[in-house]
PDB file of N, CA and C in Angstrom:
ATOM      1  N   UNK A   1     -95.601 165.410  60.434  1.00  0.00           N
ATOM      2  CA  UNK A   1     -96.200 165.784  61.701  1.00  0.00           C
ATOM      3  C   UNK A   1     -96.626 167.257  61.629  1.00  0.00           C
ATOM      4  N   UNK A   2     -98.443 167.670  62.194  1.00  0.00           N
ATOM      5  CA  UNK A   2     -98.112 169.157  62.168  1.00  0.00           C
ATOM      6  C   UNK A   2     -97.551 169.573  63.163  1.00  0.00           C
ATOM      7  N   UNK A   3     -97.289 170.935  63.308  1.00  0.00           N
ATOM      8  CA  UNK A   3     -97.033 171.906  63.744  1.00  0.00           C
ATOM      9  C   UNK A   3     -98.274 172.194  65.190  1.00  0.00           C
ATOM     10  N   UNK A   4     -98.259 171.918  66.198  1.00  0.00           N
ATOM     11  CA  UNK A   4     -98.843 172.077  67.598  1.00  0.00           C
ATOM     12  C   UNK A   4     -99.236 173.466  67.830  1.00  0.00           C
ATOM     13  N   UNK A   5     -97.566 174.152  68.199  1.00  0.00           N
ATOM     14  CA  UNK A   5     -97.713 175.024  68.669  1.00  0.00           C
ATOM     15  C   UNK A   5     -97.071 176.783  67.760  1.00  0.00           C
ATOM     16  N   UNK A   6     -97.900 176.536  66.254  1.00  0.00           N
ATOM     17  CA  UNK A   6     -97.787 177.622  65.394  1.00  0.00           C
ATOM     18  C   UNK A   6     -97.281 178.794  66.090  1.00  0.00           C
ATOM     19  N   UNK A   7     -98.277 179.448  66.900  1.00  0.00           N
ATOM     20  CA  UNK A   7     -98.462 180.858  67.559  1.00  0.00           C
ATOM     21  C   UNK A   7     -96.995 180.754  68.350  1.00  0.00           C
ATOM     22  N   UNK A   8     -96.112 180.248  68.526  1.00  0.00           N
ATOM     23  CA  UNK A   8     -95.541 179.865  69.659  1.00  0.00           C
ATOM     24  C   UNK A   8     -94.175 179.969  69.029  1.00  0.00           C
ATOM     25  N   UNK A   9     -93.584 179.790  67.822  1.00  0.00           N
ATOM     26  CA  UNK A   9     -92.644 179.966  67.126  1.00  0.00           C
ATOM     27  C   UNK A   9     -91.377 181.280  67.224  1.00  0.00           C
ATOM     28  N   UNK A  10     -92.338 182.294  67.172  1.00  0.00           N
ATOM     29  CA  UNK A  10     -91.919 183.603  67.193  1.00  0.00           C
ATOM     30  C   UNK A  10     -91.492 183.820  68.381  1.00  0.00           C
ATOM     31  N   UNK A  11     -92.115 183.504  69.250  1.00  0.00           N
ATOM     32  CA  UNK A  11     -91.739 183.785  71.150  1.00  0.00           C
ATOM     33  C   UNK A  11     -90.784 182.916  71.578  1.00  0.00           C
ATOM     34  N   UNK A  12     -90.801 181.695  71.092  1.00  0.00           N
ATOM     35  CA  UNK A  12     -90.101 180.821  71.756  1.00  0.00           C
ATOM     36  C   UNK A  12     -88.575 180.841  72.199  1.00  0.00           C
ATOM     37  N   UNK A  13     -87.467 181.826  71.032  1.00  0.00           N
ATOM     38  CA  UNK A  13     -86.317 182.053  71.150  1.00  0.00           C
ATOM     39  C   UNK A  13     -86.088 183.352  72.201  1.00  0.00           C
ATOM     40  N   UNK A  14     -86.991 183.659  72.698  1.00  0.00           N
ATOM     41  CA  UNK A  14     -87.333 184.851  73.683  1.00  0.00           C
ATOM     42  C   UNK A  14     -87.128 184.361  75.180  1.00  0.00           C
ATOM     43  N   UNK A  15     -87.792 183.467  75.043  1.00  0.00           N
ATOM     44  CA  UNK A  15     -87.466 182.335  76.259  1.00  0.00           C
ATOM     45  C   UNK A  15     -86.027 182.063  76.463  1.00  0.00           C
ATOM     46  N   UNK A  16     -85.730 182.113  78.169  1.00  0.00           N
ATOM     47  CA  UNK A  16     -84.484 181.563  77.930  1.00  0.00           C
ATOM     48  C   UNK A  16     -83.956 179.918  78.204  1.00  0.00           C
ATOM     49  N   UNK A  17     -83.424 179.249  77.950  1.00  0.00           N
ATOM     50  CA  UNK A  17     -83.137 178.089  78.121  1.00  0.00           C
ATOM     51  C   UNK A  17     -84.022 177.138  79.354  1.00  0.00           C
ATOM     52  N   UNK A  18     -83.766 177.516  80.512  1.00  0.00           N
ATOM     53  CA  UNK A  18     -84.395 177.235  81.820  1.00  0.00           C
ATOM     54  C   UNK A  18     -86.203 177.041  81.362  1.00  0.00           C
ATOM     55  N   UNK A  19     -86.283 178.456  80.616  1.00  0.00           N
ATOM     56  CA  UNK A  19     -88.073 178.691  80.853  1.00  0.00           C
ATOM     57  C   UNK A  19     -88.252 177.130  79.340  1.00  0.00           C
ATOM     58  N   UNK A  20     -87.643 177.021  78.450  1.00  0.00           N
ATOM     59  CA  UNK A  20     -87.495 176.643  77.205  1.00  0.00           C
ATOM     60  C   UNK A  20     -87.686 174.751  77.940  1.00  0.00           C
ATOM     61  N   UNK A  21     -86.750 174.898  78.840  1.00  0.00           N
ATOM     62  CA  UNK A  21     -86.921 173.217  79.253  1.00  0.00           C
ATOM     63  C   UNK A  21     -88.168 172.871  80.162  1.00  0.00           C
ATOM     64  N   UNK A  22     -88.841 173.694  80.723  1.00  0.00           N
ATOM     65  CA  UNK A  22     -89.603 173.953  81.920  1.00  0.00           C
ATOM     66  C   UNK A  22     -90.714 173.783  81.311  1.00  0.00           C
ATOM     67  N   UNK A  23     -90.788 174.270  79.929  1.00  0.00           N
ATOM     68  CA  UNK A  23     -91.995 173.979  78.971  1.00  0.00           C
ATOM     69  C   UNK A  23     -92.173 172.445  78.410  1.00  0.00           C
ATOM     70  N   UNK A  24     -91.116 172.750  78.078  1.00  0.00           N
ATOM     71  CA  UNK A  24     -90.666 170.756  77.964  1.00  0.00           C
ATOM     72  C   UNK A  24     -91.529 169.915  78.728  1.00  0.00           C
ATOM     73  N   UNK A  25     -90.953 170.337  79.832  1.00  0.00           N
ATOM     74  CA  UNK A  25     -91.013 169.426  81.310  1.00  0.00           C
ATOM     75  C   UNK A  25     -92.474 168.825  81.527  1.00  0.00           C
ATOM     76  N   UNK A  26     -93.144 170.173  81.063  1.00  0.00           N
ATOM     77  CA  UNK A  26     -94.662 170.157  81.370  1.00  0.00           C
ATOM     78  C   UNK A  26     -95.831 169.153  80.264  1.00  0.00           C
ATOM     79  N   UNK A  27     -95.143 169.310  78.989  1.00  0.00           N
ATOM     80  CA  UNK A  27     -95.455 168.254  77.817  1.00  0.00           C
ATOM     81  C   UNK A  27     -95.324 167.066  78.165  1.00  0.00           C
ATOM     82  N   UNK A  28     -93.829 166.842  79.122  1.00  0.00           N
ATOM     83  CA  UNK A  28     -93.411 165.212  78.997  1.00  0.00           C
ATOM     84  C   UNK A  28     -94.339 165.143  80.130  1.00  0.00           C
ATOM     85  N   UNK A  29     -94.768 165.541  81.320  1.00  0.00           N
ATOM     86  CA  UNK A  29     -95.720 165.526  82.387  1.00  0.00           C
ATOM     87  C   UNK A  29     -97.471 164.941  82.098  1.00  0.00           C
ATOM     88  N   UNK A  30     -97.507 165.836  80.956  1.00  0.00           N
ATOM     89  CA  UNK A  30     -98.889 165.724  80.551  1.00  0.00           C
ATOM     90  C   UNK A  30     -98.624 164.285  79.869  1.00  0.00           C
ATOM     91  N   UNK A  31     -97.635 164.053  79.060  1.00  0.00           N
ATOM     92  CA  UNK A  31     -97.312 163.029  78.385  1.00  0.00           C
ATOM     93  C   UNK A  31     -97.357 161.550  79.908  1.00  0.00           C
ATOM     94  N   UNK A  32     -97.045 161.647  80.348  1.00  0.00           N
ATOM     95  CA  UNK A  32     -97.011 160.467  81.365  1.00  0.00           C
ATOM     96  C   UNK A  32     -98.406 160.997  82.096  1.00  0.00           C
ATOM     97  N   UNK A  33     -98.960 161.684  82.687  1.00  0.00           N
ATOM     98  CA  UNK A  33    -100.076 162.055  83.589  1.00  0.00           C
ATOM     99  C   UNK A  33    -101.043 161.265  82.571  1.00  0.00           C
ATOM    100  N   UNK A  34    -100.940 161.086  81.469  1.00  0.00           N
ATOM    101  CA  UNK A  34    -102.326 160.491  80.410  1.00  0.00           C
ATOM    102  C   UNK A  34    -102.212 159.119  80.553  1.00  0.00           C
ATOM    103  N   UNK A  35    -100.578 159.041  80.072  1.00  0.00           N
ATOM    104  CA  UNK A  35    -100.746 157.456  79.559  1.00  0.00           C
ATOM    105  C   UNK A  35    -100.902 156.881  81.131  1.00  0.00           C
ATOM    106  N   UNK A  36    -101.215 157.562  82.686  1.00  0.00           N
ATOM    107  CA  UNK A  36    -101.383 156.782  83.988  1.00  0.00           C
ATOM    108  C   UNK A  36    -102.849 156.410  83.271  1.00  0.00           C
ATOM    109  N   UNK A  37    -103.529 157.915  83.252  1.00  0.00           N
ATOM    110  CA  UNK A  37    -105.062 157.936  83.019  1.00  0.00           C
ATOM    111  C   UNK A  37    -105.058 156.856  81.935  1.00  0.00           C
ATOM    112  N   UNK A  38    -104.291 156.150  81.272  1.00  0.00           N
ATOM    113  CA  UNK A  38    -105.380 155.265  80.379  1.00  0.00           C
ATOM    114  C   UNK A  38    -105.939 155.374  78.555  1.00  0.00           C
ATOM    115  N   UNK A  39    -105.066 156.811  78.712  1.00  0.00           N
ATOM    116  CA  UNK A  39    -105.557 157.630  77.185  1.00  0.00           C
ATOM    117  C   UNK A  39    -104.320 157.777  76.126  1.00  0.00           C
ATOM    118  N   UNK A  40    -104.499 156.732  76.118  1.00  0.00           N
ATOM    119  CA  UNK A  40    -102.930 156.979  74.648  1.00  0.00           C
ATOM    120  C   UNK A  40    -103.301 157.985  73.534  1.00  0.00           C
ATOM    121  N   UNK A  41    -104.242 158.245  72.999  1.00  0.00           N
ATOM    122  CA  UNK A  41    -103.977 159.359  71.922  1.00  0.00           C
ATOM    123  C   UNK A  41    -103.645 161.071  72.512  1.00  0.00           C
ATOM    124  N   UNK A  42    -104.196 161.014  73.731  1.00  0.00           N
ATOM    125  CA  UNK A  42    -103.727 162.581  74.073  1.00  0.00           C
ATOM    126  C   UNK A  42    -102.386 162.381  74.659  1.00  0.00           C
ATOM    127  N   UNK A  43    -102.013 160.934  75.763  1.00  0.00           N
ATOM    128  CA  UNK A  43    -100.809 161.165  75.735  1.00  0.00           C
ATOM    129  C   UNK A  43     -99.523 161.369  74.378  1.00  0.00           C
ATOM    130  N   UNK A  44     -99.988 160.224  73.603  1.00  0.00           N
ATOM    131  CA  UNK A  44     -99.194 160.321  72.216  1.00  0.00           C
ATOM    132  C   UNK A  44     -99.163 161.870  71.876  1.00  0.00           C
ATOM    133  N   UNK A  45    -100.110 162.647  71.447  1.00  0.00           N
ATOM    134  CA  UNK A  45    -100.164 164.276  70.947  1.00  0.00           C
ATOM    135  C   UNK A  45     -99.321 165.006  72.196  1.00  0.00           C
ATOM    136  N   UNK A  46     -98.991 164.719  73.586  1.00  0.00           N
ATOM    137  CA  UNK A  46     -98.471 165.597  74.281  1.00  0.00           C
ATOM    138  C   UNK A  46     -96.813 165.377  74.256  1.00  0.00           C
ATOM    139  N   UNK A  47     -96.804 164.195  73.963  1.00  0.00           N
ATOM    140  CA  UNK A  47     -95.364 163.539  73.516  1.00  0.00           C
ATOM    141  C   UNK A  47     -94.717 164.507  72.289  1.00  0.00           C
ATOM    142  N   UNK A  48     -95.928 164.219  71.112  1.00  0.00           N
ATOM    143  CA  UNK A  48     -95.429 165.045  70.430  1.00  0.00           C
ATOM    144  C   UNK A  48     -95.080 166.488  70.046  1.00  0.00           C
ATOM    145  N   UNK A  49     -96.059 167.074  70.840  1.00  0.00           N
ATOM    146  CA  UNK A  49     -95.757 168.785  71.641  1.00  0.00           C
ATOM    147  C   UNK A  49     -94.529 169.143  72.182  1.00  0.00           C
ATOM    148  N   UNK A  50     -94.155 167.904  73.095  1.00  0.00           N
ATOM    149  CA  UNK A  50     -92.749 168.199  73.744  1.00  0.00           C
ATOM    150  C   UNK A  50     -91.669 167.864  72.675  1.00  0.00           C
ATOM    151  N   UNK A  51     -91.565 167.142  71.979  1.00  0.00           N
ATOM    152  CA  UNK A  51     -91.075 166.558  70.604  1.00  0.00           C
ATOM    153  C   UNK A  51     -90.441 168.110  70.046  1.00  0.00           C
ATOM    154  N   UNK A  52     -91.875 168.687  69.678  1.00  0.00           N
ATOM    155  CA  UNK A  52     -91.224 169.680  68.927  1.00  0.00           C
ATOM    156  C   UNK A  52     -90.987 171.271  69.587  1.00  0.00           C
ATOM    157  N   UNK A  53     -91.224 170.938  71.114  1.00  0.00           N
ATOM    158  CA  UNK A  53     -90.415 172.092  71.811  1.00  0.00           C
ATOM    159  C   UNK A  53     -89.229 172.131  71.594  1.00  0.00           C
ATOM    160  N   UNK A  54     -89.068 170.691  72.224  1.00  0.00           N
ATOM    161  CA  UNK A  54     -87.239 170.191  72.053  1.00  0.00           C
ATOM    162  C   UNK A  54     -86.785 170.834  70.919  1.00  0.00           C
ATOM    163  N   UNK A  55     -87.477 170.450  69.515  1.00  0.00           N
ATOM    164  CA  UNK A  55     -86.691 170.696  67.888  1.00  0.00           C
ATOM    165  C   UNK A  55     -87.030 172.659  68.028  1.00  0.00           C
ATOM    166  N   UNK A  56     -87.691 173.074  68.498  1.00  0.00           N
ATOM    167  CA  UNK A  56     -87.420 174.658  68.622  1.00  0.00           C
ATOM    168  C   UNK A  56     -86.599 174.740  69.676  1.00  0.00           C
ATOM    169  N   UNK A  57     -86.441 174.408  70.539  1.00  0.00           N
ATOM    170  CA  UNK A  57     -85.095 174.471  71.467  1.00  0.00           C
ATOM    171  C   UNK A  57     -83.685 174.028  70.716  1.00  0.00           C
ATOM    172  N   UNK A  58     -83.928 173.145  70.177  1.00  0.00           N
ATOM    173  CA  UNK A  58     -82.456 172.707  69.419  1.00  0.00           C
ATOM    174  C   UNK A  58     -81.798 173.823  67.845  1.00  0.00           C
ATOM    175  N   UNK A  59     -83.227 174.419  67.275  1.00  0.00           N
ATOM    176  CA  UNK A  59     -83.022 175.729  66.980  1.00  0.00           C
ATOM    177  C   UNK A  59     -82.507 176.583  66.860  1.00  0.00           C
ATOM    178  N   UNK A  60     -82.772 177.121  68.339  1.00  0.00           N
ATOM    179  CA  UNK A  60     -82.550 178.663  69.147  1.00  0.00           C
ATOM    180  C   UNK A  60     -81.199 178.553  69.225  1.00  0.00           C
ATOM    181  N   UNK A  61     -80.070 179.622  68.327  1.00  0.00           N
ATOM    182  CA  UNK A  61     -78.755 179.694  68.440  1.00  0.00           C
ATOM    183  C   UNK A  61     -78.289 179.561  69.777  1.00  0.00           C
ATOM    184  N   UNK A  62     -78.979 180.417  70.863  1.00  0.00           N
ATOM    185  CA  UNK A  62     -78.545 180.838  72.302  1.00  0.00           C
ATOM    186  C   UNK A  62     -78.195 179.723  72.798  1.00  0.00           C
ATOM    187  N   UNK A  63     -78.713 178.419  72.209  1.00  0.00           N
ATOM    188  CA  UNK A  63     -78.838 177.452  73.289  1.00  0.00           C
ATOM    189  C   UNK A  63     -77.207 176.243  72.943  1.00  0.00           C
ATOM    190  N   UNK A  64     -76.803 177.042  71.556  1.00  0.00           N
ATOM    191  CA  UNK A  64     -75.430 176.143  70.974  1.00  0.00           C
ATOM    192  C   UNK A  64     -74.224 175.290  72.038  1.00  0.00           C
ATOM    193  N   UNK A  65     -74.587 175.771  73.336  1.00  0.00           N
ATOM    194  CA  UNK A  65     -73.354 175.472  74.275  1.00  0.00           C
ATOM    195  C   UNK A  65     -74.029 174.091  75.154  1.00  0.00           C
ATOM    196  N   UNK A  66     -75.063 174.239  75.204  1.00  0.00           N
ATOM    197  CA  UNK A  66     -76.062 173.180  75.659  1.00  0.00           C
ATOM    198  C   UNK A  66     -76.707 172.161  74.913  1.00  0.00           C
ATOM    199  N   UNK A  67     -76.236 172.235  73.238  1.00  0.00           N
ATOM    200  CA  UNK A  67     -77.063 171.120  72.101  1.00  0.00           C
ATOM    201  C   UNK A  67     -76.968 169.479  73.164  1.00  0.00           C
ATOM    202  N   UNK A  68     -75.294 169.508  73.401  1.00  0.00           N
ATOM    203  CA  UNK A  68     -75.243 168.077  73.575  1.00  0.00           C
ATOM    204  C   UNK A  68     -76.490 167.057  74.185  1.00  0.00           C
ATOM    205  N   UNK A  69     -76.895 167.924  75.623  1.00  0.00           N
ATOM    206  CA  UNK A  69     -77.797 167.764  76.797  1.00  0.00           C
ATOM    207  C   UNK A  69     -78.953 167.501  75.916  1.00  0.00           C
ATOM    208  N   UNK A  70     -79.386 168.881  75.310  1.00  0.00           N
ATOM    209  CA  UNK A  70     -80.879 169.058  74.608  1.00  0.00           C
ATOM    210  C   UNK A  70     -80.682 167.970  73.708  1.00  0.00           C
ATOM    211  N   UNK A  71     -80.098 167.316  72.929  1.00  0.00           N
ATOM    212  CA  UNK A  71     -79.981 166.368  71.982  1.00  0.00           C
ATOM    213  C   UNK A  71     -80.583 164.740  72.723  1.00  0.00           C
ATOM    214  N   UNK A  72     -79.188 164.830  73.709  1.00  0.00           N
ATOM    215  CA  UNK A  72     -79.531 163.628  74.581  1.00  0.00           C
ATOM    216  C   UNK A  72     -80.451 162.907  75.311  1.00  0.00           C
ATOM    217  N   UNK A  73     -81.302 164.210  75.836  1.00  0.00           N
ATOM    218  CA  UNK A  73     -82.584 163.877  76.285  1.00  0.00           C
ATOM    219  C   UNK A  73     -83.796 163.930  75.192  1.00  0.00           C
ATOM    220  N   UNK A  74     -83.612 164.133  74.155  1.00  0.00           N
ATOM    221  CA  UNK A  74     -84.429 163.866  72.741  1.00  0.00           C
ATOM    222  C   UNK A  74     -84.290 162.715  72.991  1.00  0.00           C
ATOM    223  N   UNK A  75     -82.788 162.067  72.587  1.00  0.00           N
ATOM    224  CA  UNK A  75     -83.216 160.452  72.384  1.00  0.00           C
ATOM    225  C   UNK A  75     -83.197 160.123  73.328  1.00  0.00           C
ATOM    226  N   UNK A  76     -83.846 159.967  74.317  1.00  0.00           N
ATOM    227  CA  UNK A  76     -83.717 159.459  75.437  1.00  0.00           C
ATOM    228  C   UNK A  76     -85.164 158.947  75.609  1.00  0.00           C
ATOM    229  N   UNK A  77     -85.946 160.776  75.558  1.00  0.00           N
ATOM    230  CA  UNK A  77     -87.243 160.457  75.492  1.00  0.00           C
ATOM    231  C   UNK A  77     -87.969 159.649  74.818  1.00  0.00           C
ATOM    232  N   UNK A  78     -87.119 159.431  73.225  1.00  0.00           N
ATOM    233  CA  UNK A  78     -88.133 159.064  72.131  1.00  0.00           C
ATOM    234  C   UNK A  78     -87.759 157.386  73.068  1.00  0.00           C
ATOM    235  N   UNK A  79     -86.531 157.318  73.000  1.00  0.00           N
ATOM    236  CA  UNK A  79     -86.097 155.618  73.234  1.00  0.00           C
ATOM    237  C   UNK A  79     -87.745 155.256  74.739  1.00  0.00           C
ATOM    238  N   UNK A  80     -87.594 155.813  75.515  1.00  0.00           N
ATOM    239  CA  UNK A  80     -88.574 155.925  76.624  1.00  0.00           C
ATOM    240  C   UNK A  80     -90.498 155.830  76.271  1.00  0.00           C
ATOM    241  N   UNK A  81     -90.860 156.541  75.922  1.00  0.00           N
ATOM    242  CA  UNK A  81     -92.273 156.572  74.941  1.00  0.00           C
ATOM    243  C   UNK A  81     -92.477 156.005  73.754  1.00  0.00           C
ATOM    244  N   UNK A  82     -91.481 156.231  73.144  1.00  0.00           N
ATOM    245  CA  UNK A  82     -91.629 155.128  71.907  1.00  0.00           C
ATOM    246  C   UNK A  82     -90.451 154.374  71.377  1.00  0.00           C
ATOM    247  N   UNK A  83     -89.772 153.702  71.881  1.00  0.00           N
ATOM    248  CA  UNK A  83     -88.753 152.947  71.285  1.00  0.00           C
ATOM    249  C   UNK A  83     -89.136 151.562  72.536  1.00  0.00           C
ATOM    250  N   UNK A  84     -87.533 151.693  72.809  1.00  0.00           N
ATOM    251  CA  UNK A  84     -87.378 149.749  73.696  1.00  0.00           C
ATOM    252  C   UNK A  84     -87.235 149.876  75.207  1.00  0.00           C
ATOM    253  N   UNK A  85     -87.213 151.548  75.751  1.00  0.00           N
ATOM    254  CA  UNK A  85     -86.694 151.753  76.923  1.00  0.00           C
ATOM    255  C   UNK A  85     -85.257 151.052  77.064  1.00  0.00           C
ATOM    256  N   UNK A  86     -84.347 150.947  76.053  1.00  0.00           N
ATOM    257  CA  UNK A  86     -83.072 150.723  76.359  1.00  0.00           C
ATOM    258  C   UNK A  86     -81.960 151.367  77.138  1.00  0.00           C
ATOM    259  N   UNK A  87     -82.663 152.564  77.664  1.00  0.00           N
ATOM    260  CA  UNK A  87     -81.573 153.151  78.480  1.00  0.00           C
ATOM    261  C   UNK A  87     -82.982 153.072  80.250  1.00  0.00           C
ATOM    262  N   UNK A  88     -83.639 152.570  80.106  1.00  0.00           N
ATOM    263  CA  UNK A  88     -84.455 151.885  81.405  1.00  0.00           C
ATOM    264  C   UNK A  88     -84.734 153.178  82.244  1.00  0.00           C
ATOM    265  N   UNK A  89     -85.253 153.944  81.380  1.00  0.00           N
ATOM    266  CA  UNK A  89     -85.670 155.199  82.296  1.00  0.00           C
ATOM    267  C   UNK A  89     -87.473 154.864  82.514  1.00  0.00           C
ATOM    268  N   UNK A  90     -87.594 155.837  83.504  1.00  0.00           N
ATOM    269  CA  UNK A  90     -88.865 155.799  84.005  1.00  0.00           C
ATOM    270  C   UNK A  90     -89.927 157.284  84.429  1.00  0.00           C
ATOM    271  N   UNK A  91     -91.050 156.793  84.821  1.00  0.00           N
ATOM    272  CA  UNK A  91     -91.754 158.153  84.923  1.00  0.00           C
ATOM    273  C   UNK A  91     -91.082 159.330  86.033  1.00  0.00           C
ATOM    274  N   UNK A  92     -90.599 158.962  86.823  1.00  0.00           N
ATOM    275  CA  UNK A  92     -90.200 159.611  88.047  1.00  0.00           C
ATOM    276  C   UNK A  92     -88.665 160.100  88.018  1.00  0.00           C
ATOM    277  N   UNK A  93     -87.921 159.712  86.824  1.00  0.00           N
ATOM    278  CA  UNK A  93     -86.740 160.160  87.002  1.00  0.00           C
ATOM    279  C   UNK A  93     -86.786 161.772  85.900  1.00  0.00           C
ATOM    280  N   UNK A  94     -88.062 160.784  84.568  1.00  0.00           N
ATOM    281  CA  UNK A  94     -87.957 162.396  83.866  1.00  0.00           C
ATOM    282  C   UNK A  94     -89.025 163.395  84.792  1.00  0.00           C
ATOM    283  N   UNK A  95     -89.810 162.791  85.599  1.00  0.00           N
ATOM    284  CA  UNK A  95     -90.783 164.362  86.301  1.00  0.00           C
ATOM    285  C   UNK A  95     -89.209 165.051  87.326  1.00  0.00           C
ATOM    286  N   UNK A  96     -88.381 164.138  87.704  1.00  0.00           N
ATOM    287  CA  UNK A  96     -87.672 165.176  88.595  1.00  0.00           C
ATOM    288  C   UNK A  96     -86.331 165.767  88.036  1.00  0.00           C
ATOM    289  N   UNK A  97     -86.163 165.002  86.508  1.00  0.00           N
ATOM    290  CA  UNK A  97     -85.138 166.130  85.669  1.00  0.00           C
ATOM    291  C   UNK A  97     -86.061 167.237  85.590  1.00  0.00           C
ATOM    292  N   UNK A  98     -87.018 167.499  85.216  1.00  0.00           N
ATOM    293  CA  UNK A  98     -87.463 168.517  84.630  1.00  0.00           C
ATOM    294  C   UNK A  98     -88.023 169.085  85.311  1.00  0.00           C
ATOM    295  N   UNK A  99     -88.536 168.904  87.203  1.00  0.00           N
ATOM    296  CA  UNK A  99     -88.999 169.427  87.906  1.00  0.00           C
ATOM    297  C   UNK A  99     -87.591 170.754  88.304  1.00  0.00           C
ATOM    298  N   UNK A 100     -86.432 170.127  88.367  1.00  0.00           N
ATOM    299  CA  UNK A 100     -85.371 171.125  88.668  1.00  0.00           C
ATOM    300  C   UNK A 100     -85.592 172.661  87.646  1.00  0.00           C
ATOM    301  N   UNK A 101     -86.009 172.009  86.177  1.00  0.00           N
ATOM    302  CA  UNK A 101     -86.238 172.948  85.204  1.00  0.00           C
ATOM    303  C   UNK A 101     -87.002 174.219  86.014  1.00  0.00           C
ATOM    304  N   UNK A 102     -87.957 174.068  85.938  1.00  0.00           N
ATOM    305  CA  UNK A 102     -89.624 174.416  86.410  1.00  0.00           C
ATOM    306  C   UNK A 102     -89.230 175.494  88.064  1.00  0.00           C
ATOM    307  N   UNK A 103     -88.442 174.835  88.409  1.00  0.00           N
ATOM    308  CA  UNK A 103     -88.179 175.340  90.347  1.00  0.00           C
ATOM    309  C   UNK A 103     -87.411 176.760  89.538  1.00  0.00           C
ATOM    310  N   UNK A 104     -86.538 176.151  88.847  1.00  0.00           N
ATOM    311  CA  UNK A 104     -85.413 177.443  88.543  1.00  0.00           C
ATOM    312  C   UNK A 104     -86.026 178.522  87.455  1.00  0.00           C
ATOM    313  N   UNK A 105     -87.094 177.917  86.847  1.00  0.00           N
ATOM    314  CA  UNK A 105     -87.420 179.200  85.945  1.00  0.00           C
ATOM    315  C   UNK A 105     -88.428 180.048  86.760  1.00  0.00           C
ATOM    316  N   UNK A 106     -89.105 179.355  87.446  1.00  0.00           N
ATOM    317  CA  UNK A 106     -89.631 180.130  88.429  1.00  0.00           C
ATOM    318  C   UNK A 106     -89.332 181.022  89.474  1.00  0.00           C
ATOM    319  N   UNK A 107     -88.321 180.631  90.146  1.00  0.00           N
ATOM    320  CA  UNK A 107     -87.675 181.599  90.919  1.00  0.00           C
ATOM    321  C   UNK A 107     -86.858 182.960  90.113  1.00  0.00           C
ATOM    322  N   UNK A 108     -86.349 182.433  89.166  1.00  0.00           N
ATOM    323  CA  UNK A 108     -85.828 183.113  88.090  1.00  0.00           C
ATOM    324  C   UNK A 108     -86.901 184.319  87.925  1.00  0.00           C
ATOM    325  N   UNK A 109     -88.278 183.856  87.407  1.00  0.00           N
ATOM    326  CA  UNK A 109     -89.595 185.052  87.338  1.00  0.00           C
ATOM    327  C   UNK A 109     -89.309 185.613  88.281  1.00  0.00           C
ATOM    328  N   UNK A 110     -89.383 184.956  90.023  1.00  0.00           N
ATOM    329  CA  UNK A 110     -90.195 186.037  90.618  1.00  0.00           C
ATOM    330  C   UNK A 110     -89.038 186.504  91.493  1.00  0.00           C
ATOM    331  N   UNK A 111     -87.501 186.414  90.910  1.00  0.00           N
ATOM    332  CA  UNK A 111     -86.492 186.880  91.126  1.00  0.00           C
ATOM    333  C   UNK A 111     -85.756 187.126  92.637  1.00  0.00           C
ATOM    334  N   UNK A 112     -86.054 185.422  92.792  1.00  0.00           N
ATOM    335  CA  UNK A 112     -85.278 184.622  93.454  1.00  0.00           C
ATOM    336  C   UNK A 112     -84.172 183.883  93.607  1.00  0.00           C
ATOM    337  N   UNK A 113     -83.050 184.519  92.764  1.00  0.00           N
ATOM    338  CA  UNK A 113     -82.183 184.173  92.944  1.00  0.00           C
ATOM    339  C   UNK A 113     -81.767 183.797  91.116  1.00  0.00           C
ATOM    340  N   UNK A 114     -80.627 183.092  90.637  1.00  0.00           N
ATOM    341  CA  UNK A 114     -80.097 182.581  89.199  1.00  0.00           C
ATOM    342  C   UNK A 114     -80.219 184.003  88.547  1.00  0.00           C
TER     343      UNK A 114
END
């Protein structure tokens, strides 16, 4: 598989966890917002964007206390987009895990609170 987001490597451990999933969030988003629209190859490529946020999130030493989570929702996702849906998840449960992401890194910016 290549490499998506080259430029993005160096910064990414800069990020902190919150902003790190929030990015996520937005891949697996685009990833379901396509496959509504009808377009499996850009959804497939946004799948795989978030794919390898996750594997630079799983990475980033900082994040060692949190692998379990970050691991879990790897396979979760893959089982979900590309496996059997054996754990019967759906579009609306991952937009509002990861919407929590997104609320908190944001407020976080504009230093609102966390």
């Amino acid at each position: 598989m290549n490499l998506f987001h080259k430029n993005l490597i160096s910064r990414w451990k800069k990020y902190s966890l919150l902003e790190q999933m929030a990015n996520i969030g937005a891949e697996v988003g685009r990833t379901i917002n396509w496959r509504k629209k009808g377009n499996q190859e850009i959804s497939k490529n946004a799948f795989y964007r978030a794919l390898e946020l996750i594997d630079f999130t799983i990475d980033d030493p900082k994040n060692k206390s949190s692998l379990k989570e970050i691991l879990r929702v790897r396979e979760l996702l893959v089982d979900y987009f590309m496996g059997d849906n054996i754990y019967k998840s759906f579009d609306q449960s991952w937009e509002k895990y990861f919407y929590h992401f997104a609320l908190a890194a944001r407020n976080r910016a504009v230093g609102n609170g966390f």
